[in-house]
C-alpha atoms as a PDB file:
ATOM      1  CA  UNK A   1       0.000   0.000   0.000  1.00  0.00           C
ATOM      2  CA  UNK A   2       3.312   2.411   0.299  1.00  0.00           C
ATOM      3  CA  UNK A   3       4.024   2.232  -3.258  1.00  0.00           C
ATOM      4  CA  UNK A   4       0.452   2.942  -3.995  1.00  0.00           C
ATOM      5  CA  UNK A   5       0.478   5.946  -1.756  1.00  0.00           C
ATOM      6  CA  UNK A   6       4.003   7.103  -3.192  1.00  0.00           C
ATOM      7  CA  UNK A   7       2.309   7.131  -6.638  1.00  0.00           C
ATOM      8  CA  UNK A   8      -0.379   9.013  -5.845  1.00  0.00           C
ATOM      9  CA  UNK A   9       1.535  11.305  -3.783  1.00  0.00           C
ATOM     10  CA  UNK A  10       4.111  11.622  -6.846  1.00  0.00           C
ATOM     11  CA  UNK A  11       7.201  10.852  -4.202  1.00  0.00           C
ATOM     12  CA  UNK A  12      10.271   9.451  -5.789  1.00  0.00           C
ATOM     13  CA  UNK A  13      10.410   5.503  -6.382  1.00  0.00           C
ATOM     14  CA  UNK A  14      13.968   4.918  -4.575  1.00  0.00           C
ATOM     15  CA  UNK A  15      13.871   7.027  -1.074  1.00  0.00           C
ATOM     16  CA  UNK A  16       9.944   7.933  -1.247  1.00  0.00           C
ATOM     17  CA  UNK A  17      10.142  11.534  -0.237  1.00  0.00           C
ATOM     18  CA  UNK A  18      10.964  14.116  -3.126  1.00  0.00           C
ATOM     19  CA  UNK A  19       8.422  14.885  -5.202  1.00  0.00           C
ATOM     20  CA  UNK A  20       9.097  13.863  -8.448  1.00  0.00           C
ATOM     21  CA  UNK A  21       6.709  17.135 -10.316  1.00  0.00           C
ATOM     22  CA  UNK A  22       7.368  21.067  -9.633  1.00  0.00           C
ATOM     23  CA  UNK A  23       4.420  21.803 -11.334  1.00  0.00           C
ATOM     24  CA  UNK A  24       1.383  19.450 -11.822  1.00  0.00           C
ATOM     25  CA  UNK A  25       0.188  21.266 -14.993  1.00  0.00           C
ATOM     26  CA  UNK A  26      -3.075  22.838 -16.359  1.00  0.00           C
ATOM     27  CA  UNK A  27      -5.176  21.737 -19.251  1.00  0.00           C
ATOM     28  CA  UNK A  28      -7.091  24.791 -19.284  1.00  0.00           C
ATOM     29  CA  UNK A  29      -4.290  27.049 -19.994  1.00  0.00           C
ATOM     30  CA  UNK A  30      -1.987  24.296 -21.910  1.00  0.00           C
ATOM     31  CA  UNK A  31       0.583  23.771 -19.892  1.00  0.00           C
ATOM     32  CA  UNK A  32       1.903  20.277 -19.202  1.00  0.00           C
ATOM     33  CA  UNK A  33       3.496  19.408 -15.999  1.00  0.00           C
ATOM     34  CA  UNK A  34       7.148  19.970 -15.317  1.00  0.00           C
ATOM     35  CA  UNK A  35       9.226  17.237 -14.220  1.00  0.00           C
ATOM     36  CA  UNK A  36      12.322  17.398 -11.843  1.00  0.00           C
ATOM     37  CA  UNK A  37      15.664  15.684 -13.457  1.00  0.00           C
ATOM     38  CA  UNK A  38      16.485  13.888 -10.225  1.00  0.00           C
ATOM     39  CA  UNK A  39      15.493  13.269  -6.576  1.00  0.00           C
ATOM     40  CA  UNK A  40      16.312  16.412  -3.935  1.00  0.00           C
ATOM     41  CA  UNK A  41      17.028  14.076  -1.186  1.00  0.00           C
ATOM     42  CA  UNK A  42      18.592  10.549  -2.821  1.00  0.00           C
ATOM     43  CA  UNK A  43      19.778  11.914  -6.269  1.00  0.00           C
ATOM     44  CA  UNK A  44      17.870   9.487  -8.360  1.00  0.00           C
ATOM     45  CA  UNK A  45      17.834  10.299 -11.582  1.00  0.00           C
ATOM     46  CA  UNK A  46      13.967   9.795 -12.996  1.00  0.00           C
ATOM     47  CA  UNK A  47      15.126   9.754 -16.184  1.00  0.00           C
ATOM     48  CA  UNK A  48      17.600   6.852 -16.644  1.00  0.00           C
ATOM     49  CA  UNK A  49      18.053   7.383 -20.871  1.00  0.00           C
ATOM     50  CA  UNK A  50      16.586   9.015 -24.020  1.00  0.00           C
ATOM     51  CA  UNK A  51      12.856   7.842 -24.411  1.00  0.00           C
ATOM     52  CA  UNK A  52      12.942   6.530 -21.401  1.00  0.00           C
ATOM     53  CA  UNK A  53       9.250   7.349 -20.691  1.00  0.00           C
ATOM     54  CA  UNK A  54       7.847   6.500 -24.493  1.00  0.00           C
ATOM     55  CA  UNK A  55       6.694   3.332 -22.144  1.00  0.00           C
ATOM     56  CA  UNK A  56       4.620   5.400 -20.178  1.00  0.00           C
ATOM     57  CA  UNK A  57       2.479   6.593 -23.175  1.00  0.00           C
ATOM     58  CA  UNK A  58       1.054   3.074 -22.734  1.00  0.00           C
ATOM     59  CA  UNK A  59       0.271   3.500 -19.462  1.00  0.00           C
ATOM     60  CA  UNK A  60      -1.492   6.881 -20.320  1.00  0.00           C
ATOM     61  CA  UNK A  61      -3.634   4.812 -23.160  1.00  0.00           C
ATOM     62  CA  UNK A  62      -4.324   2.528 -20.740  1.00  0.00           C
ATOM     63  CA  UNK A  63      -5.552   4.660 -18.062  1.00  0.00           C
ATOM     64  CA  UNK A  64      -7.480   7.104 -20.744  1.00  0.00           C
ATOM     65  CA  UNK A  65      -9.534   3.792 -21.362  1.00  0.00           C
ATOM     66  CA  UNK A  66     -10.326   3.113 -17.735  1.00  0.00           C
ATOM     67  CA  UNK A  67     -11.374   6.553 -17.578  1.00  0.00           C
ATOM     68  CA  UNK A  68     -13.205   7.001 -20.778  1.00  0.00           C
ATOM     69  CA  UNK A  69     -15.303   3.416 -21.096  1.00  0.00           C
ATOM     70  CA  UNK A  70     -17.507   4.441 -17.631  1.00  0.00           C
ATOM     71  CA  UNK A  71     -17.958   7.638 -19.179  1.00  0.00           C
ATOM     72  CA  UNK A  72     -19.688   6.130 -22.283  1.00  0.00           C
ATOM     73  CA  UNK A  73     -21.626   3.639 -20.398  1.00  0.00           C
ATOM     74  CA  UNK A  74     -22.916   6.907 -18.215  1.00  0.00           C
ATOM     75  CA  UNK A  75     -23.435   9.178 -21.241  1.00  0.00           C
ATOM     76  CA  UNK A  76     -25.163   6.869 -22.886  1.00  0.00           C
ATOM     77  CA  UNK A  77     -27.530   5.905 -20.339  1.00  0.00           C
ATOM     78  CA  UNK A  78     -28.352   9.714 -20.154  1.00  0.00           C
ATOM     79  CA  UNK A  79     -27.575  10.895 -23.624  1.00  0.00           C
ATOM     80  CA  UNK A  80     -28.788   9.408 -26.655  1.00  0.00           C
ATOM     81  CA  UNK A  81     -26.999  11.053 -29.625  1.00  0.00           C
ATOM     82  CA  UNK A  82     -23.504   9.628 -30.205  1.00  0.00           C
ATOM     83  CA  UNK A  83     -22.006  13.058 -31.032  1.00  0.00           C
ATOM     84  CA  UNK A  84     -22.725  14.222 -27.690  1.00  0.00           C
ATOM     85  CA  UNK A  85     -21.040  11.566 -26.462  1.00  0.00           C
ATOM     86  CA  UNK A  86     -18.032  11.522 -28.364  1.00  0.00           C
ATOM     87  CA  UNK A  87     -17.883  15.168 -27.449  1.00  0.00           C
ATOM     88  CA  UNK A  88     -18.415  14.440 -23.806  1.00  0.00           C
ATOM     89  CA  UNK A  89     -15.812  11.433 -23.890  1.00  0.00           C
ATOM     90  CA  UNK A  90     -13.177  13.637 -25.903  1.00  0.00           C
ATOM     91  CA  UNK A  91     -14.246  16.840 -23.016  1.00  0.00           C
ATOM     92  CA  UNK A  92     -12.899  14.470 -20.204  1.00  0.00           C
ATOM     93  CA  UNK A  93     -10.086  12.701 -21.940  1.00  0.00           C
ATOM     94  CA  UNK A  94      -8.984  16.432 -22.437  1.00  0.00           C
ATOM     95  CA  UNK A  95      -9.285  17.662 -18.925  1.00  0.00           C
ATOM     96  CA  UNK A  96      -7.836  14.365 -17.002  1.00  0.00           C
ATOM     97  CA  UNK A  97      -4.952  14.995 -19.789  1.00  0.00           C
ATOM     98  CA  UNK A  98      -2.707  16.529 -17.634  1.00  0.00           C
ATOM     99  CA  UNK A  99      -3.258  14.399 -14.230  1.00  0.00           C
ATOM    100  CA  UNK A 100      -2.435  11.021 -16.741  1.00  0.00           C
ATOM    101  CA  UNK A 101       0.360  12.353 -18.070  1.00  0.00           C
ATOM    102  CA  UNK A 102       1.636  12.292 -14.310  1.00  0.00           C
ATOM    103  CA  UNK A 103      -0.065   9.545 -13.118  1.00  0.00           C
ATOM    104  CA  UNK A 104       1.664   7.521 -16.146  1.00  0.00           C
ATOM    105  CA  UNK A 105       5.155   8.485 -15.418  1.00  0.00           C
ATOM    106  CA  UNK A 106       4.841   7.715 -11.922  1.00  0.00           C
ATOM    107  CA  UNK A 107       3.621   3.792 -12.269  1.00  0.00           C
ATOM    108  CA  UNK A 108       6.258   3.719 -15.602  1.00  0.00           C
ATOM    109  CA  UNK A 109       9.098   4.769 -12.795  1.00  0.00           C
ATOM    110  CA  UNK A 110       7.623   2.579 -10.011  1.00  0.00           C
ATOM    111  CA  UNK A 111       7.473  -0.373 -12.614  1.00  0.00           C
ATOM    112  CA  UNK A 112      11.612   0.145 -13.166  1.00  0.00           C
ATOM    113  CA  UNK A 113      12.334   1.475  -9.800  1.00  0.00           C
ATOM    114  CA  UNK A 114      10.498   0.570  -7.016  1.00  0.00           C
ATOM    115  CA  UNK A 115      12.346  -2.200  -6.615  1.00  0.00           C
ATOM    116  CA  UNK A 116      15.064   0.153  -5.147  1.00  0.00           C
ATOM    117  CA  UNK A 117      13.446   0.906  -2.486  1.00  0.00           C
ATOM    118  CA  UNK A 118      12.456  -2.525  -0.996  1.00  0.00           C
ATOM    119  CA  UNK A 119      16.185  -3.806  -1.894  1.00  0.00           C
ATOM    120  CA  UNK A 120      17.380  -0.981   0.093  1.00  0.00           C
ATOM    121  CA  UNK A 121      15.231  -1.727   2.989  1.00  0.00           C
ATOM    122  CA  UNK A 122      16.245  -5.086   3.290  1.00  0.00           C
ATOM    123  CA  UNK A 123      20.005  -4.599   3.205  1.00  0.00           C
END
């Protein structure tokens, strides 16, 4: 449940208490989050290589799916016309933009580098 929490929280995946984000981003005036290059308190560095987080675009599809299928199911309980609902879906995929692009990065990092953290733990 720690890692789950660190996620969440956006804390870094090897010591768990730098957050990872300076700035979580706004859809609404197009700006995407900004990302810190390592850890202020373990020096991790989040971004190991070049494309690194292309990965996490995957995660991002995945979670814009989990998101977006209950919002079909509801619109279209409520809403008949499909255009209305592929505006609502694309409305909501638009504003949750911003907290998947986060949300992605994190559980791509956690999937590499959690690890880290129980190893160092144990030793």
């Amino acid at each position: 449940m720690s890692q789950f929490k660190d996620i969440i929280t956006e804390k870094c995946p090897v010591c768990g208490e730098s957050h990872v984000f300076t700035q979580k981003g706004n859809p609404f005036l197009f700006k995407m989050p900004k990302m810190k290059k390592e850890c202020d308190v373990c020096g991790h560095k989040f971004e190991k290589e070049p494309g690194f987080f292309y990965g996490a675009m995957y995660v991002s599809y995945g979670l814009t799916i989990l998101e977006m299928a209950p919002v079909f199911l509801i619109s279209r309980i409520f809403i008949e016309s499909y255009n209305a609902t592929i505006a609502i879906i694309g409305i909501c995929a638009f504003l949750l933009s911003t907290f998947n692009f986060r949300l992605s990065r994190m559980i791509w990092m956690y999937i590499f580098d959690g690890k880290k953290k129980k190893q160092e733990v144990h030793n």
